[in-house]
N, C-alpha and C. Protein backbone atom coordinates (compact mmCIF):
# COMPACT_ATOMS: atom_id res chain seq x y z
N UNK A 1 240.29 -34.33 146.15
CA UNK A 1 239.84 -35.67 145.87
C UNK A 1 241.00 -36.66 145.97
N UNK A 2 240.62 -37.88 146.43
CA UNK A 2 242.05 -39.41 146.65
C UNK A 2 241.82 -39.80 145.10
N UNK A 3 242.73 -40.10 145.13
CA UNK A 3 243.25 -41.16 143.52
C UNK A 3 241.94 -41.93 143.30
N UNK A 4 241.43 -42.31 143.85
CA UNK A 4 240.55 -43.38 143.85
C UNK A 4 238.84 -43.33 143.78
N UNK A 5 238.89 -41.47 144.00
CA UNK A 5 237.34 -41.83 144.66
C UNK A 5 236.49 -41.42 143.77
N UNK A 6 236.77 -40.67 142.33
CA UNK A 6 235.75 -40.86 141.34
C UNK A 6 235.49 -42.76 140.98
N UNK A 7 236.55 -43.26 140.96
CA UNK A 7 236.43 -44.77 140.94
C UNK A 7 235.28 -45.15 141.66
N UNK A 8 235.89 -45.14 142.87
CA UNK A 8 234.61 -45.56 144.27
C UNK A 8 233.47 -45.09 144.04
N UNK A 9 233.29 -43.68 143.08
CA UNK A 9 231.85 -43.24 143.52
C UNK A 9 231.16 -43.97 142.13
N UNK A 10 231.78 -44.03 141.05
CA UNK A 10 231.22 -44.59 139.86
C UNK A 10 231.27 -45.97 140.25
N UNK A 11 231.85 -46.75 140.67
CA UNK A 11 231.35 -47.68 141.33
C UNK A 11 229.35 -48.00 142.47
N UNK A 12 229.41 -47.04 142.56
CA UNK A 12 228.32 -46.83 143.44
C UNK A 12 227.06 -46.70 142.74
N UNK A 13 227.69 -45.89 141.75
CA UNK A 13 225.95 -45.51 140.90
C UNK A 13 225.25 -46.73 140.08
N UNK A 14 224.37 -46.23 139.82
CA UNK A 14 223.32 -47.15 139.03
C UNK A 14 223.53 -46.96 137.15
N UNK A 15 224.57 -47.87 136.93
CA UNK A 15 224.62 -47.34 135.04
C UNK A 15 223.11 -46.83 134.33
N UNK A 16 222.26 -47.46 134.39
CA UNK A 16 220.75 -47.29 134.09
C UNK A 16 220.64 -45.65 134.47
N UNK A 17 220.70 -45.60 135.65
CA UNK A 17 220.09 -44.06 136.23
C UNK A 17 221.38 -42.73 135.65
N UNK A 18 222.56 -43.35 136.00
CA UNK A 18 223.42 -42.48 136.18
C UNK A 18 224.49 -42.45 135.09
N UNK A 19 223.90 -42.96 133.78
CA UNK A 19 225.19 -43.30 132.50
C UNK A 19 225.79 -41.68 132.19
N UNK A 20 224.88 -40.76 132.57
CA UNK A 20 225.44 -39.47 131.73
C UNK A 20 226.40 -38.82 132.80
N UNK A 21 226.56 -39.06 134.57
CA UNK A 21 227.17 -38.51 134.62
C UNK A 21 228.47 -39.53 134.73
N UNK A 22 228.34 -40.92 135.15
CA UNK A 22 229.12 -41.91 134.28
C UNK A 22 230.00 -41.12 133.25
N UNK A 23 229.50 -41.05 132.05
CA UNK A 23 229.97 -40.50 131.14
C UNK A 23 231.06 -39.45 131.48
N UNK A 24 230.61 -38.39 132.21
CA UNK A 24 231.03 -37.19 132.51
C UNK A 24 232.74 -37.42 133.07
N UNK A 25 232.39 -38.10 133.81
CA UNK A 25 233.56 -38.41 134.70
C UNK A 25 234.71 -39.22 134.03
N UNK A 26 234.40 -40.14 133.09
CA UNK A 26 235.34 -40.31 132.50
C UNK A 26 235.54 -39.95 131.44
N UNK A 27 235.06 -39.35 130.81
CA UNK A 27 235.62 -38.35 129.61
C UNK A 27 236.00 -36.92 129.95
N UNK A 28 235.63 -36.74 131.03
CA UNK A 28 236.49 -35.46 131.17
C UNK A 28 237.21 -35.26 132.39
N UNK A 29 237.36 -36.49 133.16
CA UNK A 29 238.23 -36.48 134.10
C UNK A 29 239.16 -37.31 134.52
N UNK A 30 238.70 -38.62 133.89
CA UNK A 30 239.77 -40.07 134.31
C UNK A 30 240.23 -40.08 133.27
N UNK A 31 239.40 -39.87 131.79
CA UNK A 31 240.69 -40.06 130.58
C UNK A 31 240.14 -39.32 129.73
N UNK A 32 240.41 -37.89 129.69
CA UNK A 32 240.21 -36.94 128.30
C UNK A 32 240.89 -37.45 126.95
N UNK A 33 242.32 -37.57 127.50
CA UNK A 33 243.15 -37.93 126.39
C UNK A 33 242.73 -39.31 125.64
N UNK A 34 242.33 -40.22 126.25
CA UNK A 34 242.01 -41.36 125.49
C UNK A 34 240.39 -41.16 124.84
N UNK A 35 239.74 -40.46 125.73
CA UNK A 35 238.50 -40.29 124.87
C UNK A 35 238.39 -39.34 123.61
N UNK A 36 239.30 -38.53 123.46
CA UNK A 36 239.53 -37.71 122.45
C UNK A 36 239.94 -38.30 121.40
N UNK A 37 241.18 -39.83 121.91
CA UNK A 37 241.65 -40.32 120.77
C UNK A 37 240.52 -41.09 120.32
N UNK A 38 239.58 -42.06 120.58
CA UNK A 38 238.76 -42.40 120.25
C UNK A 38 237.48 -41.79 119.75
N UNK A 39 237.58 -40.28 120.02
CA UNK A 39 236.58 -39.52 119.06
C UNK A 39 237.26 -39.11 117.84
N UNK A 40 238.43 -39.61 117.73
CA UNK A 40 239.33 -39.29 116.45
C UNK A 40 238.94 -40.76 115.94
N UNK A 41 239.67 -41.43 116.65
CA UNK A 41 239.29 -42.95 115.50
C UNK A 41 238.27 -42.78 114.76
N UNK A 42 236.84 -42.45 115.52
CA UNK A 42 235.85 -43.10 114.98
C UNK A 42 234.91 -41.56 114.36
N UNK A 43 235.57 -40.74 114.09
CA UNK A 43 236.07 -39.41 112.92
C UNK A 43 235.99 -40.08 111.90
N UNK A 44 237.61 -40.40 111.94
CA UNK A 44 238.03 -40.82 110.67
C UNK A 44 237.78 -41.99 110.05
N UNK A 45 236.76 -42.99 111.36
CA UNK A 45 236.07 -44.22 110.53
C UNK A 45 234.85 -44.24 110.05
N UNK A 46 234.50 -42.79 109.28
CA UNK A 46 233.66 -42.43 108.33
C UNK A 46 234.13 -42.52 106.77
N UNK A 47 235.37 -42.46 107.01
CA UNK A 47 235.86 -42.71 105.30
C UNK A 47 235.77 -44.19 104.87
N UNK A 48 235.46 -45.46 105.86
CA UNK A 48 235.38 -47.02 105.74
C UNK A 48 234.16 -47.06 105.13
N UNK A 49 233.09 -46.14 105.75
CA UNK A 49 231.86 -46.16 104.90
C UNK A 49 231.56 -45.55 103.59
N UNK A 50 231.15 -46.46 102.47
CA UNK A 50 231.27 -46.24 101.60
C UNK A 50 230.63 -44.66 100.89
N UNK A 51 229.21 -44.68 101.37
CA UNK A 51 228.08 -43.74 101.29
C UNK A 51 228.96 -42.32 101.93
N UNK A 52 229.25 -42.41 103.40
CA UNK A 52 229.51 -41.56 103.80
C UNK A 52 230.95 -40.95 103.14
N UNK A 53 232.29 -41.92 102.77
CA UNK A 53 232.93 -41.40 102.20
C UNK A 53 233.06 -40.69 100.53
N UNK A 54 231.76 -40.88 99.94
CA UNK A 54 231.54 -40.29 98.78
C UNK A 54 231.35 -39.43 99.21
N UNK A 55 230.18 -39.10 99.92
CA UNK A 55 229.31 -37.51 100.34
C UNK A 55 230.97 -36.46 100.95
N UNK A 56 231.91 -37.08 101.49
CA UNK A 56 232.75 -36.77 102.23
C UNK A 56 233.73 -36.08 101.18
N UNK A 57 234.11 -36.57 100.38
CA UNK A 57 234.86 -36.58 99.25
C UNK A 57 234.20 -35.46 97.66
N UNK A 58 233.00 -36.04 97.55
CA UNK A 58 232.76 -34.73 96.75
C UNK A 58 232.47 -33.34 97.23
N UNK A 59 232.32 -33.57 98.80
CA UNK A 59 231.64 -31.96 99.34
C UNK A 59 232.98 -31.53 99.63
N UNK A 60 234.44 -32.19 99.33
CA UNK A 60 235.49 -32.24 100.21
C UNK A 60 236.08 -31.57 101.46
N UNK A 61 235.17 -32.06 102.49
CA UNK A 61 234.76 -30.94 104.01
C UNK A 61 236.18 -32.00 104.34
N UNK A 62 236.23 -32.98 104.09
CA UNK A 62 237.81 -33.14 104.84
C UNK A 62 239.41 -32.50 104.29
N UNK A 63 239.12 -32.25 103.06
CA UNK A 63 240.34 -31.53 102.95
C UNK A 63 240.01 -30.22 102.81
N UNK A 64 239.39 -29.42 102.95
CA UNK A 64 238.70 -28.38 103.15
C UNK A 64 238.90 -27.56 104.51
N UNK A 65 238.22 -28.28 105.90
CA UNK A 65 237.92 -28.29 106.80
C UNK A 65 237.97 -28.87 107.81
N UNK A 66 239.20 -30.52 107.56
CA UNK A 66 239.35 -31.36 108.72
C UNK A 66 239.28 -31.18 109.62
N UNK A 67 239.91 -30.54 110.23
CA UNK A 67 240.15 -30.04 111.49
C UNK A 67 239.42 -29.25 112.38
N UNK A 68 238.50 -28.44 111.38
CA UNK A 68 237.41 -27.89 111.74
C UNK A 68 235.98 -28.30 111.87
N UNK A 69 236.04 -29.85 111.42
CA UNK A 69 234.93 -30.74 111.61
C UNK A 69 235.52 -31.58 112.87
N UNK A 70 236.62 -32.22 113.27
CA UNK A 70 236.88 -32.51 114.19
C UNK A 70 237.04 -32.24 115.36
N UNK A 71 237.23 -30.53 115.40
CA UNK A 71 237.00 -29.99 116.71
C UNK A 71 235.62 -29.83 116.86
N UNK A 72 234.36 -29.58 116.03
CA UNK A 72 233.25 -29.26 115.79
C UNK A 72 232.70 -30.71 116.61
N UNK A 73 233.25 -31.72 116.39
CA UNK A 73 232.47 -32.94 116.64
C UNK A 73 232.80 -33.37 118.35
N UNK A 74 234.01 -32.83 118.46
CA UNK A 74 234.46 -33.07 120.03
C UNK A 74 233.84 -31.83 120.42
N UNK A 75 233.47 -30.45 120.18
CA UNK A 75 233.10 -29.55 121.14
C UNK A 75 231.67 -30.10 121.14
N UNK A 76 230.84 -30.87 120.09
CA UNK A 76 229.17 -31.44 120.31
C UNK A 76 229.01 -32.40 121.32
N UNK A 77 230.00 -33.39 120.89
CA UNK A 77 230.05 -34.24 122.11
C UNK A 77 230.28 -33.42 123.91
N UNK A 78 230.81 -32.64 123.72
CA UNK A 78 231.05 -32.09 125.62
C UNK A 78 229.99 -31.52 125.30
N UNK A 79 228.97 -30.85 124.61
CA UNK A 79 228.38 -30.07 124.78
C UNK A 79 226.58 -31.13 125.18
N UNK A 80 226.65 -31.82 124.52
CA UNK A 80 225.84 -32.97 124.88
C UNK A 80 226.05 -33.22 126.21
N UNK A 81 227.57 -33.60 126.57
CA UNK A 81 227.25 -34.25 128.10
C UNK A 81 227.31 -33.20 129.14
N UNK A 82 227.87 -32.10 128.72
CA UNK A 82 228.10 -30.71 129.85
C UNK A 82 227.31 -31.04 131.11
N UNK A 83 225.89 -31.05 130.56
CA UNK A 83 224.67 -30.49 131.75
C UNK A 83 223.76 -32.03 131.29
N UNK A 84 224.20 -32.75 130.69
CA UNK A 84 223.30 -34.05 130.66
C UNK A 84 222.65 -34.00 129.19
N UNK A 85 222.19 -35.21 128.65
CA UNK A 85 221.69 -35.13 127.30
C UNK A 85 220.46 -34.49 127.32
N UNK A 86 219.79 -34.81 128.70
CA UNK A 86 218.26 -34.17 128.30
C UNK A 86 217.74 -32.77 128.73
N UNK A 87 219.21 -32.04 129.18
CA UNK A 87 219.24 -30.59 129.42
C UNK A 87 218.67 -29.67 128.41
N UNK A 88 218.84 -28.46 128.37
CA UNK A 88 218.25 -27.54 127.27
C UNK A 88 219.55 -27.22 126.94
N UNK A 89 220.67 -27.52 127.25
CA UNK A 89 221.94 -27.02 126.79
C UNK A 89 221.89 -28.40 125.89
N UNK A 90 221.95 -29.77 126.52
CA UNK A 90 222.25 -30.85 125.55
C UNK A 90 221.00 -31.08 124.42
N UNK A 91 220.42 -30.79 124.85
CA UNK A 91 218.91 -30.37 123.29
C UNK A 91 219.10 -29.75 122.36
N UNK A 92 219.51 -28.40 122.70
CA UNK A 92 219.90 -27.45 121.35
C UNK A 92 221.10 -27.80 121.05
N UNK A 93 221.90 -28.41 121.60
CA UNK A 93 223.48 -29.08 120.81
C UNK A 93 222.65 -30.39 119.96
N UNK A 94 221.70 -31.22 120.58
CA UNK A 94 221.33 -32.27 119.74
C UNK A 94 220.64 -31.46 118.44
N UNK A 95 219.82 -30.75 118.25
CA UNK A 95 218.89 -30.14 117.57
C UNK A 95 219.47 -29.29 116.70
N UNK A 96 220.62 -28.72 117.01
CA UNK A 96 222.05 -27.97 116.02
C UNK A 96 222.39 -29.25 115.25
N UNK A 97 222.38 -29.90 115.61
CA UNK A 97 223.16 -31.16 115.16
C UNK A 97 222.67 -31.79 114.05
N UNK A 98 221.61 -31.85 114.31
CA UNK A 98 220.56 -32.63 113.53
C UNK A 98 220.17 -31.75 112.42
N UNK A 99 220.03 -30.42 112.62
CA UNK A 99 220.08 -29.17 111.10
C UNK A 99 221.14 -29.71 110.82
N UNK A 100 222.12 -29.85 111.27
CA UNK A 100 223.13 -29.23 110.29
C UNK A 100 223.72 -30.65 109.22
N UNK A 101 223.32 -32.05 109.63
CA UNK A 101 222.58 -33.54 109.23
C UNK A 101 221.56 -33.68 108.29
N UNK A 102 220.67 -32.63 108.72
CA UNK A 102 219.42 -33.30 108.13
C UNK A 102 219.31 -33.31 106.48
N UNK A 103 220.25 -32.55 105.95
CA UNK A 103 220.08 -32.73 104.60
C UNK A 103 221.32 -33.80 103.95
């Protein structure tokens, strides 16, 4: 591939039709590293919320398990976009997700 031509081709698509593999391409190919840092920011901008940082704090899954909720949350996210959200791979990652939420 040229420097340029995931550019060119995401250029081409239709955001509407084509956001997931959109997605794809730049989170796991034009900028892993920055999308990772921003699945960290917005990690750790669960403790700003008030609700969520109580629940956070008395179950104490962050000092407990940080790290193991943070890789947990970046392997859901690839696992969502792997094969597309409305795959049977990105379903049962949504549907894992949502057990393990729902209470």
């Amino acid at each position: 591939m040229g420097r340029y031509s995931r550019l060119r081709a995401i250029r081409r698509m239709d955001p509407r039709r084509d956001y997931e593999l959109i997605h794809k391409l730049v989170s796991q190919y034009e900028f892993p590293w920055d999308y990772n840092q921003g699945i960290g920011a917005a990690f750790i901008r669960d403790y700003g919320v008030p609700r969520i940082s109580q629940l956070l704090n008395s179950t104490q899954e962050f000092e407990k398990a940080g790290q193991k909720r943070y890789d947990d949350t970046v392997l859901f996210g690839h696992e969502l976009a792997q094969d597309g959200f409305d795959s049977e791979r990105g379903r049962a990652a949504a549907r894992h997700l949502n057990r393990i939420h729902d209470h």
